[in-house]
N, C-alpha and C. Protein backbone atom coordinates (compact mmCIF):
# COMPACT_ATOMS: atom_id res chain seq x y z
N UNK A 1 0.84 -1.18 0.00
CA UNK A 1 0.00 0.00 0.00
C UNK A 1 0.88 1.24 0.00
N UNK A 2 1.13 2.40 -1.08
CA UNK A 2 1.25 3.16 -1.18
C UNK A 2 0.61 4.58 -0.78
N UNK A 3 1.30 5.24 -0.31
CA UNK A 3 0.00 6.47 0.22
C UNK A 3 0.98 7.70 -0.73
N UNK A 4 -0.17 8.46 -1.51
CA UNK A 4 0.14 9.09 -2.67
C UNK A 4 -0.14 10.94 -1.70
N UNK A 5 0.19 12.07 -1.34
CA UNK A 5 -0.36 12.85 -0.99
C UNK A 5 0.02 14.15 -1.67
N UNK A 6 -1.08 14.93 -1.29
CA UNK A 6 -0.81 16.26 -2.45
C UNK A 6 0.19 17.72 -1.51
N UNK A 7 0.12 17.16 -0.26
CA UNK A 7 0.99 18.48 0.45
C UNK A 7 2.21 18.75 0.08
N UNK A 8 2.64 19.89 0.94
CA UNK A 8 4.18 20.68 0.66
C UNK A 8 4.99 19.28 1.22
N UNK A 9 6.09 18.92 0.41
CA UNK A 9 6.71 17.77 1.26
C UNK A 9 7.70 18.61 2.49
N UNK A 10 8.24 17.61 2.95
CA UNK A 10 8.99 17.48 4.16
C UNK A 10 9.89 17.88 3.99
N UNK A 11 11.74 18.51 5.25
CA UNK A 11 10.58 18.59 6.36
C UNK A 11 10.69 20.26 6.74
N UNK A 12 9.30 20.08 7.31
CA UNK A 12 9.17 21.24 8.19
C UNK A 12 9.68 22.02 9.38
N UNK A 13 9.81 22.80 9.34
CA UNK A 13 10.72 23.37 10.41
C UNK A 13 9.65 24.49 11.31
N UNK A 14 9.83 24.72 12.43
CA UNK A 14 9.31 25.97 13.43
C UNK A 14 10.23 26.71 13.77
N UNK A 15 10.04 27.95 13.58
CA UNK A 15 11.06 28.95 13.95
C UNK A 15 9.98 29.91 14.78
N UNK A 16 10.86 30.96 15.56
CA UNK A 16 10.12 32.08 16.43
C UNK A 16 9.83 33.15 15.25
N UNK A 17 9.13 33.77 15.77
CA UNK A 17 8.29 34.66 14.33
C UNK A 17 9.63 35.47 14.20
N UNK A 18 9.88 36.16 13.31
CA UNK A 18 10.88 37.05 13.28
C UNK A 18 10.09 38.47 13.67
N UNK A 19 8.96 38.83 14.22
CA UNK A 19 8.54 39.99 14.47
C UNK A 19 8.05 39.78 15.89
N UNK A 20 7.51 38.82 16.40
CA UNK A 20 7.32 38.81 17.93
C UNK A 20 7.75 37.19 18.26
N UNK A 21 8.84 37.80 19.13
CA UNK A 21 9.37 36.32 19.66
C UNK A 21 8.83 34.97 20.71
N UNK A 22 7.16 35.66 21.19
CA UNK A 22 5.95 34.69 21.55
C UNK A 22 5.38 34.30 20.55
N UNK A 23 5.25 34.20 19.03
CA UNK A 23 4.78 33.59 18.45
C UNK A 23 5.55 32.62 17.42
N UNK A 24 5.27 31.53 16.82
CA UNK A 24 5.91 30.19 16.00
C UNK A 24 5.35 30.80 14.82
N UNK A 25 6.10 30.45 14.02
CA UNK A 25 6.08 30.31 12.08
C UNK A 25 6.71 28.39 12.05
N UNK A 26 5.71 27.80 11.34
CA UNK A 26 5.86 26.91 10.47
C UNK A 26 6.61 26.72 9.00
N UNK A 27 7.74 26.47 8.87
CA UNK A 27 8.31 26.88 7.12
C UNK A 27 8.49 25.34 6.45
N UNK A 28 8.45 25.10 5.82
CA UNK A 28 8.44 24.32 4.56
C UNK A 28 9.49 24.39 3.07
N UNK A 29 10.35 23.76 2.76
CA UNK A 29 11.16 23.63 1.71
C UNK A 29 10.47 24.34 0.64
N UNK A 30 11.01 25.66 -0.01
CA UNK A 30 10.46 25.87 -1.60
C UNK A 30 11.23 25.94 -2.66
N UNK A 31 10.92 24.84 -3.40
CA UNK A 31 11.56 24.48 -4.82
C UNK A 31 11.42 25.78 -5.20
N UNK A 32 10.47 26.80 -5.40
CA UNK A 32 10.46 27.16 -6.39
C UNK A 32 11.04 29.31 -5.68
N UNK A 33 11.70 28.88 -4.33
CA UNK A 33 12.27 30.46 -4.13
C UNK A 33 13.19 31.24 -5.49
N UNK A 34 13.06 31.99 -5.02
CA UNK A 34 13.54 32.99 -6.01
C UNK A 34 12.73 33.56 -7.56
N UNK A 35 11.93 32.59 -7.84
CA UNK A 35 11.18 32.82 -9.04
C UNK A 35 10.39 33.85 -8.54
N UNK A 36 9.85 34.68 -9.28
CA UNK A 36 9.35 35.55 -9.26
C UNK A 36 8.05 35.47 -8.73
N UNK A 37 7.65 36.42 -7.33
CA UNK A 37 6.10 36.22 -7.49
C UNK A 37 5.78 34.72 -6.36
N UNK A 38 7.16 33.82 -6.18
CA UNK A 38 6.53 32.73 -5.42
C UNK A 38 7.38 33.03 -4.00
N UNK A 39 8.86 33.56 -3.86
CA UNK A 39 9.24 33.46 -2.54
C UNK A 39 8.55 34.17 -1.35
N UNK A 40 8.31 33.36 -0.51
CA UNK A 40 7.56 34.06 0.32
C UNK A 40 8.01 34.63 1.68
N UNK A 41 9.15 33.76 1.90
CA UNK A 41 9.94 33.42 3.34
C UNK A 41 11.78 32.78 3.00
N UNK A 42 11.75 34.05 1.79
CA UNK A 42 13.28 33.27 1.72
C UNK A 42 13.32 32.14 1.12
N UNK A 43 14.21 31.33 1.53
CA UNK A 43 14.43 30.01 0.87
C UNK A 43 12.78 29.48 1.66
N UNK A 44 12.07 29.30 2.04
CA UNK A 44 11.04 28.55 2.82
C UNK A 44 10.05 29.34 2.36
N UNK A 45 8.71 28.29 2.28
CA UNK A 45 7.36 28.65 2.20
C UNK A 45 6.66 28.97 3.24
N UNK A 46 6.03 29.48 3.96
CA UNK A 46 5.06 29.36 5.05
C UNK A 46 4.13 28.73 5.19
N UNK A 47 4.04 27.98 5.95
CA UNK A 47 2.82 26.81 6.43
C UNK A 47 2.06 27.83 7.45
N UNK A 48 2.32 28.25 8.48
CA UNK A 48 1.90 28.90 9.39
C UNK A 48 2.11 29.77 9.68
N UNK A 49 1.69 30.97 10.08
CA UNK A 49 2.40 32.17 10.48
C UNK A 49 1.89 33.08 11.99
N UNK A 50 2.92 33.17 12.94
CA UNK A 50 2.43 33.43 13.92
C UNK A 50 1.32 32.74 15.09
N UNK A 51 1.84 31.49 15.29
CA UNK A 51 0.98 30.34 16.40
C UNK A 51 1.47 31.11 17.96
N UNK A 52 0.61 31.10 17.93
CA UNK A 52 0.95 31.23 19.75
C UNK A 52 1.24 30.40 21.00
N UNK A 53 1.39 28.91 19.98
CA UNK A 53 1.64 27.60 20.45
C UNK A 53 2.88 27.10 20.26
N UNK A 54 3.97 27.08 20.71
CA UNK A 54 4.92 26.21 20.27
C UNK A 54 4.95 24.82 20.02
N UNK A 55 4.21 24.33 21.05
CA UNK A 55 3.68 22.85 20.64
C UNK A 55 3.00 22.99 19.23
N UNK A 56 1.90 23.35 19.38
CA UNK A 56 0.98 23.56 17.66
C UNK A 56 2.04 23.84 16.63
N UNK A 57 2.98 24.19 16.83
CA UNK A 57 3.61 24.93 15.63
C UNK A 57 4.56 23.44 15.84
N UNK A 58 4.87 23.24 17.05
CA UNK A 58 5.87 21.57 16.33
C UNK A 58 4.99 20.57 15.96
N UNK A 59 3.42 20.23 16.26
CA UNK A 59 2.64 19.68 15.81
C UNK A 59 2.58 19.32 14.09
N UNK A 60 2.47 21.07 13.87
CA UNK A 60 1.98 21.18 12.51
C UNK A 60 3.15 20.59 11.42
N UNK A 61 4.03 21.29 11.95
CA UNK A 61 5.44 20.74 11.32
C UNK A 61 5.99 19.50 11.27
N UNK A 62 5.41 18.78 12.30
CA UNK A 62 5.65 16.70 12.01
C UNK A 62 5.04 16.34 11.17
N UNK A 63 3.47 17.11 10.44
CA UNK A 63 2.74 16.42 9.57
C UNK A 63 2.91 15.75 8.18
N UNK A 64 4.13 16.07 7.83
CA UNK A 64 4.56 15.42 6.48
C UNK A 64 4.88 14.34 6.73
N UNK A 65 5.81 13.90 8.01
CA UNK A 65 6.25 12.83 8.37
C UNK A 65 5.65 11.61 8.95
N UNK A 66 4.61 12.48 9.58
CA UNK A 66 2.75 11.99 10.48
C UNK A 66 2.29 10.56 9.34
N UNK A 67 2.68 11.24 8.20
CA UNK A 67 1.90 11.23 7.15
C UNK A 67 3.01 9.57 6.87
N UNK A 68 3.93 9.80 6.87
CA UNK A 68 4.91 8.48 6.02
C UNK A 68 4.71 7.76 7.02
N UNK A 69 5.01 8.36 8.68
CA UNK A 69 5.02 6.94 9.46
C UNK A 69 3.47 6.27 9.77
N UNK A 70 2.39 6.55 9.34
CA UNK A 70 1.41 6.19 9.64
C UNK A 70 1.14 5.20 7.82
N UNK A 71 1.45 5.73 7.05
CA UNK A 71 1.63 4.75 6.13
C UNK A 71 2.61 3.51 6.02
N UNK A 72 3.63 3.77 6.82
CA UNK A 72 4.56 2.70 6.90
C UNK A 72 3.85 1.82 7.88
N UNK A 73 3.51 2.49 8.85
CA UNK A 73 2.39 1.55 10.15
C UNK A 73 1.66 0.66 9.45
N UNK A 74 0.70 1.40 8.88
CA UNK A 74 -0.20 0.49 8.03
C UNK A 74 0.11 -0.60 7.11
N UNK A 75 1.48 -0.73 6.18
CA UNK A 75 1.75 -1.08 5.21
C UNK A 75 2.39 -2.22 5.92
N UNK A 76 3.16 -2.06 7.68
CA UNK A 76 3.81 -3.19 8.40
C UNK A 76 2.93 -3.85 9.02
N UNK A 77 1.77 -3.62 9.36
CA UNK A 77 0.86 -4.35 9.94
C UNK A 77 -0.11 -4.76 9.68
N UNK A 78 0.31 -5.81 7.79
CA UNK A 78 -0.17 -6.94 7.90
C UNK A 78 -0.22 -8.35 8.02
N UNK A 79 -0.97 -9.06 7.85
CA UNK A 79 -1.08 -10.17 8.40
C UNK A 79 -0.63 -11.01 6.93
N UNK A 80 0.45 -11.75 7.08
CA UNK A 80 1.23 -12.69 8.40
C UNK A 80 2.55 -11.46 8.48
N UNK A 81 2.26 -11.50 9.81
CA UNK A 81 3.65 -10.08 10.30
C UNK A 81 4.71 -10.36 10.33
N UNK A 82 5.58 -9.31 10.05
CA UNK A 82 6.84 -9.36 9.39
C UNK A 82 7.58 -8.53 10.47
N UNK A 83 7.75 -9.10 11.51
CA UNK A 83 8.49 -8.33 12.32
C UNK A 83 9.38 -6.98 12.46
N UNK A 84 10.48 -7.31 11.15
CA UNK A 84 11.52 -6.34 10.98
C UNK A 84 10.56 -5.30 10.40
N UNK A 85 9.77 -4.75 9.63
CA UNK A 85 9.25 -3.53 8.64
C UNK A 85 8.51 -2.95 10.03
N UNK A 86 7.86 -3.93 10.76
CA UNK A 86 7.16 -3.23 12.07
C UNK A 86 7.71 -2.67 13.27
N UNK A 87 8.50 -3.54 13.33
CA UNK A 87 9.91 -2.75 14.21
C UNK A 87 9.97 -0.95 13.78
N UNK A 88 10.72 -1.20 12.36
CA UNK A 88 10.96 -0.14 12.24
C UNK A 88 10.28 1.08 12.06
N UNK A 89 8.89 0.69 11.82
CA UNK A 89 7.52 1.60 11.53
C UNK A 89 7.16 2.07 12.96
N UNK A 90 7.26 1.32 13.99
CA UNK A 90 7.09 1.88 15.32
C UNK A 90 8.24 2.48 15.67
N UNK A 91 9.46 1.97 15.59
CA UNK A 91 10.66 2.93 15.87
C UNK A 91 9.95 4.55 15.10
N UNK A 92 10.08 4.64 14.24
CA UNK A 92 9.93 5.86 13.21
C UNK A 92 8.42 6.57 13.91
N UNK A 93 7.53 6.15 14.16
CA UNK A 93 6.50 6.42 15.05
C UNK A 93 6.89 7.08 16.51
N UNK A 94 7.89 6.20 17.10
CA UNK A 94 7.91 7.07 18.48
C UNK A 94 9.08 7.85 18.33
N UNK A 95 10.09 7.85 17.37
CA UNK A 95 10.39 9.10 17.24
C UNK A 95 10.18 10.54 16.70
N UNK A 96 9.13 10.26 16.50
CA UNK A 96 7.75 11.28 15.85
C UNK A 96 7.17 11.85 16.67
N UNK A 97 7.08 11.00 17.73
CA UNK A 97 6.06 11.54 18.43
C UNK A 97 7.23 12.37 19.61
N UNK A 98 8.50 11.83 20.03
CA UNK A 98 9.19 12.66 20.51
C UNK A 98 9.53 14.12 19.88
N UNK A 99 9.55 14.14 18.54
CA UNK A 99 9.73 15.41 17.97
C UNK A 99 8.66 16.01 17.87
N UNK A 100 7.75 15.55 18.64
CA UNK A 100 6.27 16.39 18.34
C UNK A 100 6.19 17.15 19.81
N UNK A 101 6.82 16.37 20.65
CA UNK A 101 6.78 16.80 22.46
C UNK A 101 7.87 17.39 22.75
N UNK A 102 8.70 17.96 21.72
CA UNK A 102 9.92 18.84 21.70
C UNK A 102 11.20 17.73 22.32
N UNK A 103 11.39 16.45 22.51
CA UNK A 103 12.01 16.12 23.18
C UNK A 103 12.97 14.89 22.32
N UNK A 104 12.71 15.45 20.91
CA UNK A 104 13.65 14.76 19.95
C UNK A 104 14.37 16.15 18.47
């Protein structure tokens, strides 16, 4: 099982706003900086701008990855189980979830 998705790919980063240092910006890789008309944030796109959450803003920013390890989950857990692919789909899972609780 393949999971096909249409978002900004990975990965995302949170930075402190550059105008008030209580609020998070979400940025995102952009292929296409410098062209005219598309840079928005420098080399980076904006996903978010100004969260008042730092958690929310590392939340938002795991979601590309949310996205692979929950397809790898799925894709390791079927039946007859294959130990090693599941291993590593939960490894990749809880280190997800540590980078989501600031503590990876």
């Amino acid at each position: 099982m393949t999971t096909t998705t249409q978002h900004t790919p990975g990965p995302w980063t949170v930075r402190r706003d550059v105008l008030n240092r209580e609020l998070f910006d979400v940025l995102a890789p952009n292929d296409d900086a410098g062209k005219q008309g598309v840079s928005y944030s420098g080399e980076h796109l904006m996903v978010a701008h100004q969260l008042d959450s730092e958690a929310d803003a590392r939340l938002i920013a795991a979601a590309p990855e949310m996205v692979t390890a929950l397809a790898a989950l799925t894709e390791a857990a079927t039946y007859p189980w294959d130990h090693e692919p599941l291993t590593t789909a939960l490894d990749t899972a809880r280190a997800l979830l540590a980078k989501i609780e600031g503590k990876g």
